[in-house]
Protein backbone atom coordinates (compact mmCIF):
# COMPACT_ATOMS: atom_id res chain seq x y z
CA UNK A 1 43.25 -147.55 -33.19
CA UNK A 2 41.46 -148.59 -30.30
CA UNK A 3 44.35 -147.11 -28.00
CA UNK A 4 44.01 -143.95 -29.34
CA UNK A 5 40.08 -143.34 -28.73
CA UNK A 6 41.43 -144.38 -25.11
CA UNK A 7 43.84 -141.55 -24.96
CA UNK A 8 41.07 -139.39 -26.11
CA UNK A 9 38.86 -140.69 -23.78
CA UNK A 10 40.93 -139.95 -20.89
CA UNK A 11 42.25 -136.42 -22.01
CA UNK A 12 38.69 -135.53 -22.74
CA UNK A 13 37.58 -136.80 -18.75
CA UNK A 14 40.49 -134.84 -17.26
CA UNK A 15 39.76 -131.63 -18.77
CA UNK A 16 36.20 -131.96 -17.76
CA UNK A 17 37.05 -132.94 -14.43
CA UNK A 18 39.60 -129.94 -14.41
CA UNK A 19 36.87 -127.26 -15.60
CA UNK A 20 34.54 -129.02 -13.11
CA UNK A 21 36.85 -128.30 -10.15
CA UNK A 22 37.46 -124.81 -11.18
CA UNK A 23 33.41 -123.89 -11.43
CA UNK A 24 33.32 -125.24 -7.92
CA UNK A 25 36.64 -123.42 -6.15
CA UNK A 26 34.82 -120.43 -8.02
CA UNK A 27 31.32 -120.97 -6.52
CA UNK A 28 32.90 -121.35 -3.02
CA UNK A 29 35.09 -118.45 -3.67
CA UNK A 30 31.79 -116.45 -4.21
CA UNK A 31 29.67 -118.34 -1.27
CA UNK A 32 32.66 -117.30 0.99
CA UNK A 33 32.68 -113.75 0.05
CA UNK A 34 29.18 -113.24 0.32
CA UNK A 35 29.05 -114.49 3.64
CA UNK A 36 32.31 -112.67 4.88
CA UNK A 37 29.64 -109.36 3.28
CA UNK A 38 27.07 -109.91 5.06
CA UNK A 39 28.65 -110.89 8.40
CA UNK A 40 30.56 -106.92 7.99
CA UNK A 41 27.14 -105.45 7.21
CA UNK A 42 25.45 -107.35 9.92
CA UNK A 43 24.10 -104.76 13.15
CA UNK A 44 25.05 -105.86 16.51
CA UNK A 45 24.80 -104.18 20.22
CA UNK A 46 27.85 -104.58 22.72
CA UNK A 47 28.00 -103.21 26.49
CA UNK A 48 31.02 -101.29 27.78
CA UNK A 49 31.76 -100.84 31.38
CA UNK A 50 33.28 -98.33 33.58
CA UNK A 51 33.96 -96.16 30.42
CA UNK A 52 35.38 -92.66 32.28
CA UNK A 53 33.51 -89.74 32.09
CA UNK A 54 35.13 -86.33 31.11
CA UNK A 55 33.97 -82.91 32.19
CA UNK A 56 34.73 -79.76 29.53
CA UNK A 57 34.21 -76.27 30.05
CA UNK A 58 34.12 -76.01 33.66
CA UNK A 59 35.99 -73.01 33.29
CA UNK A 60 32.64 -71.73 31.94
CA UNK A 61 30.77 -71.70 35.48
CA UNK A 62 33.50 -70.11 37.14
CA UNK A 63 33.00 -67.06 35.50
CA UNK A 64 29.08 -66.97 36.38
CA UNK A 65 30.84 -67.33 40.48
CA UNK A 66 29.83 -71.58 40.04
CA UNK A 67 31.04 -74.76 40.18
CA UNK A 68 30.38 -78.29 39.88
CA UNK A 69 30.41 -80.94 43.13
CA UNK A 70 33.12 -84.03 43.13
CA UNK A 71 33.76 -84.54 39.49
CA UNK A 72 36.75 -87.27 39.73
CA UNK A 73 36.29 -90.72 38.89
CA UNK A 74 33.13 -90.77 37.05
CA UNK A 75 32.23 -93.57 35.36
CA UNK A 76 29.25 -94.74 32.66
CA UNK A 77 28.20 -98.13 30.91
CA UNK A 78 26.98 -97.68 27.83
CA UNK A 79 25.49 -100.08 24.66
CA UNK A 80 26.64 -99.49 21.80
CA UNK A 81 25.30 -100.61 17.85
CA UNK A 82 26.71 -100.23 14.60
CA UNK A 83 27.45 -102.76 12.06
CA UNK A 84 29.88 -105.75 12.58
CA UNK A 85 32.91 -104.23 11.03
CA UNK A 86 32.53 -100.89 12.49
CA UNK A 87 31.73 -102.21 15.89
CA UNK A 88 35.26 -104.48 15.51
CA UNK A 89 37.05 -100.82 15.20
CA UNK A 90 36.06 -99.99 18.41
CA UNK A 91 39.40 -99.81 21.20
CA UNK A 92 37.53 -100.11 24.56
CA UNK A 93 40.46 -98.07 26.13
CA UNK A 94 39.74 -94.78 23.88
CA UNK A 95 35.98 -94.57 24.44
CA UNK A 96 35.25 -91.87 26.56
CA UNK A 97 31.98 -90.08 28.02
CA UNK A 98 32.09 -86.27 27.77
CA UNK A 99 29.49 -83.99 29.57
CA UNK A 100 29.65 -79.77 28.54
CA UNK A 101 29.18 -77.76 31.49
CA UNK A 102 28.71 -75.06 29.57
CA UNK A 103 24.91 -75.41 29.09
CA UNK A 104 24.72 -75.26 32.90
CA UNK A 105 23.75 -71.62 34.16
CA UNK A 106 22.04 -71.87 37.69
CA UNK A 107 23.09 -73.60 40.33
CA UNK A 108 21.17 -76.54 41.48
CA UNK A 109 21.27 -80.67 40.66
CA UNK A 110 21.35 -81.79 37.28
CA UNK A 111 20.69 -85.32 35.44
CA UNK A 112 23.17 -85.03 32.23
CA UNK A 113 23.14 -87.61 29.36
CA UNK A 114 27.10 -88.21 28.18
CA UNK A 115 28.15 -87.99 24.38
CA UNK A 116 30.17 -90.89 23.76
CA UNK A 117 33.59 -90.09 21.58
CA UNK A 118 36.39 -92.40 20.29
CA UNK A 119 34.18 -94.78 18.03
CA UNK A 120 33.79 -95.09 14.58
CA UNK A 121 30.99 -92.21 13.04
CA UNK A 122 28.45 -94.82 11.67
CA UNK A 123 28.29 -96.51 15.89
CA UNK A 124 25.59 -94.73 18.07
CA UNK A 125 24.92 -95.21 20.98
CA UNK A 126 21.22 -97.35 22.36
CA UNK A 127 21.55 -96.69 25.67
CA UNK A 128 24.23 -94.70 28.53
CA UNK A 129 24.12 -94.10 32.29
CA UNK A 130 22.81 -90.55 33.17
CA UNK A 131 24.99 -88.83 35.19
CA UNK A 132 24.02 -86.88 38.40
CA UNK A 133 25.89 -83.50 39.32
CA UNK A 134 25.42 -80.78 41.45
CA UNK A 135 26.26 -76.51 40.49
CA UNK A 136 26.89 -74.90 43.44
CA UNK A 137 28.16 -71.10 44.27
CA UNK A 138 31.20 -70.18 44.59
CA UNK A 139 32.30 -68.91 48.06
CA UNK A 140 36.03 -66.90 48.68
CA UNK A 141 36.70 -66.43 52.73
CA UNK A 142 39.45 -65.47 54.43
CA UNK A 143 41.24 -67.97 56.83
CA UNK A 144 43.62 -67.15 59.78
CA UNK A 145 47.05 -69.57 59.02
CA UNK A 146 48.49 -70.38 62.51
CA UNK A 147 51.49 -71.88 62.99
CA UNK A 148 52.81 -75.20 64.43
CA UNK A 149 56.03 -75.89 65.41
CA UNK A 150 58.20 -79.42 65.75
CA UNK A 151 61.12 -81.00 66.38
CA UNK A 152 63.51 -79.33 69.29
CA UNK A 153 66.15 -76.95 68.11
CA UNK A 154 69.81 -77.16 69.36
CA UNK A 155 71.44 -77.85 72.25
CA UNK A 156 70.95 -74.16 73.58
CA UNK A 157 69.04 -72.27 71.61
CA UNK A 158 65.43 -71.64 71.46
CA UNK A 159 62.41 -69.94 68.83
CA UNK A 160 61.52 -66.60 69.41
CA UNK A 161 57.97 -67.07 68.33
CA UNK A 162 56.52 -64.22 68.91
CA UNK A 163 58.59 -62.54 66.53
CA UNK A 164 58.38 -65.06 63.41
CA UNK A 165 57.35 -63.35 60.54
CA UNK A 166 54.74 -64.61 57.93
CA UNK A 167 51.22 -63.37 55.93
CA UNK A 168 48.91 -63.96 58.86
CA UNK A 169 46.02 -65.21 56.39
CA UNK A 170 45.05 -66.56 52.83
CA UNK A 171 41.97 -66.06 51.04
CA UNK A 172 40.08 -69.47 49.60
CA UNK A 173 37.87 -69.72 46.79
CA UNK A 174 35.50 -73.32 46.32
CA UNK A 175 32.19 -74.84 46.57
CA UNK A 176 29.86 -74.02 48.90
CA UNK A 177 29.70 -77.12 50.40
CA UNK A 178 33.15 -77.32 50.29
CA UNK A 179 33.68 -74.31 52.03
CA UNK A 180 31.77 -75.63 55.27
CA UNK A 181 34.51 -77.98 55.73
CA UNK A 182 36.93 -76.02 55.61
CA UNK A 183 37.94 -74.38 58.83
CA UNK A 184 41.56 -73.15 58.93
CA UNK A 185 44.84 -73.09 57.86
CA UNK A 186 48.02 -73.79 58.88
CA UNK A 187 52.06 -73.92 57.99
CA UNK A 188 54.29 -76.76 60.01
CA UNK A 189 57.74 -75.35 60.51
CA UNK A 190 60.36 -77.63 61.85
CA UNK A 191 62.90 -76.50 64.03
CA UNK A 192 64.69 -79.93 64.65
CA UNK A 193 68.85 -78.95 65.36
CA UNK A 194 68.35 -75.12 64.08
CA UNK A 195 71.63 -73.20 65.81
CA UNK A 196 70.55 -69.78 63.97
CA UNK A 197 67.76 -67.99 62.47
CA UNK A 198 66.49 -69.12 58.86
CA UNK A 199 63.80 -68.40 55.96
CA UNK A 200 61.96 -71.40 54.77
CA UNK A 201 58.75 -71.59 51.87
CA UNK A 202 56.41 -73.43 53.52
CA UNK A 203 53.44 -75.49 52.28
CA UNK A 204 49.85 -73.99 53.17
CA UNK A 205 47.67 -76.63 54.88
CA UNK A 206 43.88 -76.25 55.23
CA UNK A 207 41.98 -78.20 57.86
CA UNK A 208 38.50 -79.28 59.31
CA UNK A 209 36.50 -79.06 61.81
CA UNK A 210 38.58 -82.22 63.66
CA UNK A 211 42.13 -81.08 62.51
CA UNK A 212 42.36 -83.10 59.70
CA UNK A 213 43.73 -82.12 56.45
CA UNK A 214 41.66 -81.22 54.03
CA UNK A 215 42.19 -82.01 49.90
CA UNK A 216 42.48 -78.61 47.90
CA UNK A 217 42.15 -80.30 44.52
CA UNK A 218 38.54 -78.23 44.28
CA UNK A 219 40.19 -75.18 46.11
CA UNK A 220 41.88 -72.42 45.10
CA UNK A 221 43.78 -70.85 47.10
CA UNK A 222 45.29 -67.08 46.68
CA UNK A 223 48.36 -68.57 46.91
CA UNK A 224 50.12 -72.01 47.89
CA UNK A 225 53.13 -71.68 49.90
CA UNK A 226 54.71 -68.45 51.99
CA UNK A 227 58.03 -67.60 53.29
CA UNK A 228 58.53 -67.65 56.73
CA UNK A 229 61.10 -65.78 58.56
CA UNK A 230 62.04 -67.84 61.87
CA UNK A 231 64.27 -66.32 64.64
CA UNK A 232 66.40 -69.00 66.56
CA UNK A 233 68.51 -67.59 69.49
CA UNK A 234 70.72 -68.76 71.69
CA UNK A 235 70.02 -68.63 75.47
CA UNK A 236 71.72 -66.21 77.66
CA UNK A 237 70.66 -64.69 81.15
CA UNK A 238 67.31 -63.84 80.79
CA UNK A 239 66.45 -64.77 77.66
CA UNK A 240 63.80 -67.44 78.11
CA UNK A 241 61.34 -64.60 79.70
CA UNK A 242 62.06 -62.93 76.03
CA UNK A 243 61.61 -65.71 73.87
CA UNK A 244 59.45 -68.91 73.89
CA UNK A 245 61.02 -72.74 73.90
CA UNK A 246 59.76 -75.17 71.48
């Protein structure tokens, strides 16, 4: 008899120690969850560096004859707050900083505020680096495209240069402050072992005030290349008073 209030005893302290464990697991279950909540729903602020800015609509100022200054390798810092799980979206490498040149009518300097894009809808943005540009005309001139020879033809023979044949000039189109760097233009044929005359397309170079080549990534230029036509003869009595020796 006694044994089996023992057994009883014993069954009756496991189950409560059983249900006892379960409330608790259950409790921390809840504690857990409720923290893992709130953490997701709690606001932060992060910086992000050198995010790149991106320009749209410039085509819009060249049709009121303006453009926009150096616009390459712009780049903005920028805070950014949202709630924990929203901010934890966020791939640094797809944010982006977009300016509209659109709204930009007269020429002159401008202080433009970015629109951030690539983050979740419910992040905004506390604070971004203003960006400084400058609208400026658009001026077209005409430039004279010389030519410059190297490299020594064939044992022999020689260039006629005054009778190569090529479009004597090329109109520009740019900024005007780009446009007061620009001085000239010029083609580099090379004659180097030529036994007989020859056509060649030829790269259009533009140059500055020292010689130096200028970029024409902001230039546009009526066109890019031209054929040249370039007589090589071959010496015979007389014939360096007609033609010219490179």
């Amino acid at each position: 008899m006694t044994e089996t209030k023992n057994n009883k005893k014993q069954k009756g302290t496991g189950f409560f120690s059983r249900s006892l464990l379960l409330i608790l697991s259950f409790i921390i279950a809840i504690i857990l969850w409720y923290m893992g909540t709130t953490q997701d729903q709690t606001p932060i602020s992060r910086i992000y560096s050198d995010i790149p800015v991106k320009f749209i609509n410039e085509e819009t100022l060249s049709e009121l004859s303006l453009t926009a200054a150096e616009l390459s390798d712009v780049k903005v810092d920028a805070v950014l707050k949202g709630y924990y799980s929203d901010m934890n979206e966020i791939k640094e490498s797809e944010l982006v900083a977009v300016i509209d040149l659109s709204e930009q009518k007269y020429a002159g300097e401008y202080t433009l505020t970015p629109v951030i894009m690539g983050c979740p809808a419910n992040v905004s943005v506390s604070k971004i680096d203003d960006v400084d540009i400058k609208i400026e005309k658009l001026i077209t001139k005409e430039l004279n495209i010389e030519l410059e020879t190297k490299g020594i033809p064939a044992n022999g023979y020689y260039v006629d240069t005054p009778n190569i044949v090529y479009p004597k000039n090329v109109s520009i189109t740019c900024g005007e402050s780009i446009s007061k760097n620009v001085v000239g233009a010029k083609v580099v044929i090379d004659v180097t072992d030529r036994y007989a005359s020859f056509t060649v397309s030829l790269n259009i170079v533009l140059i500055d005030e020292q010689g130096n080549e200028v970029d024409t990534s902001r230039i546009k230029l009526k066109y890019y290349s031209i054929n040249v036509d370039v007589p090589v003869l071959q010496y015979t009595a007389g014939s360096q008073d007609q033609g010219s020796e490179v």
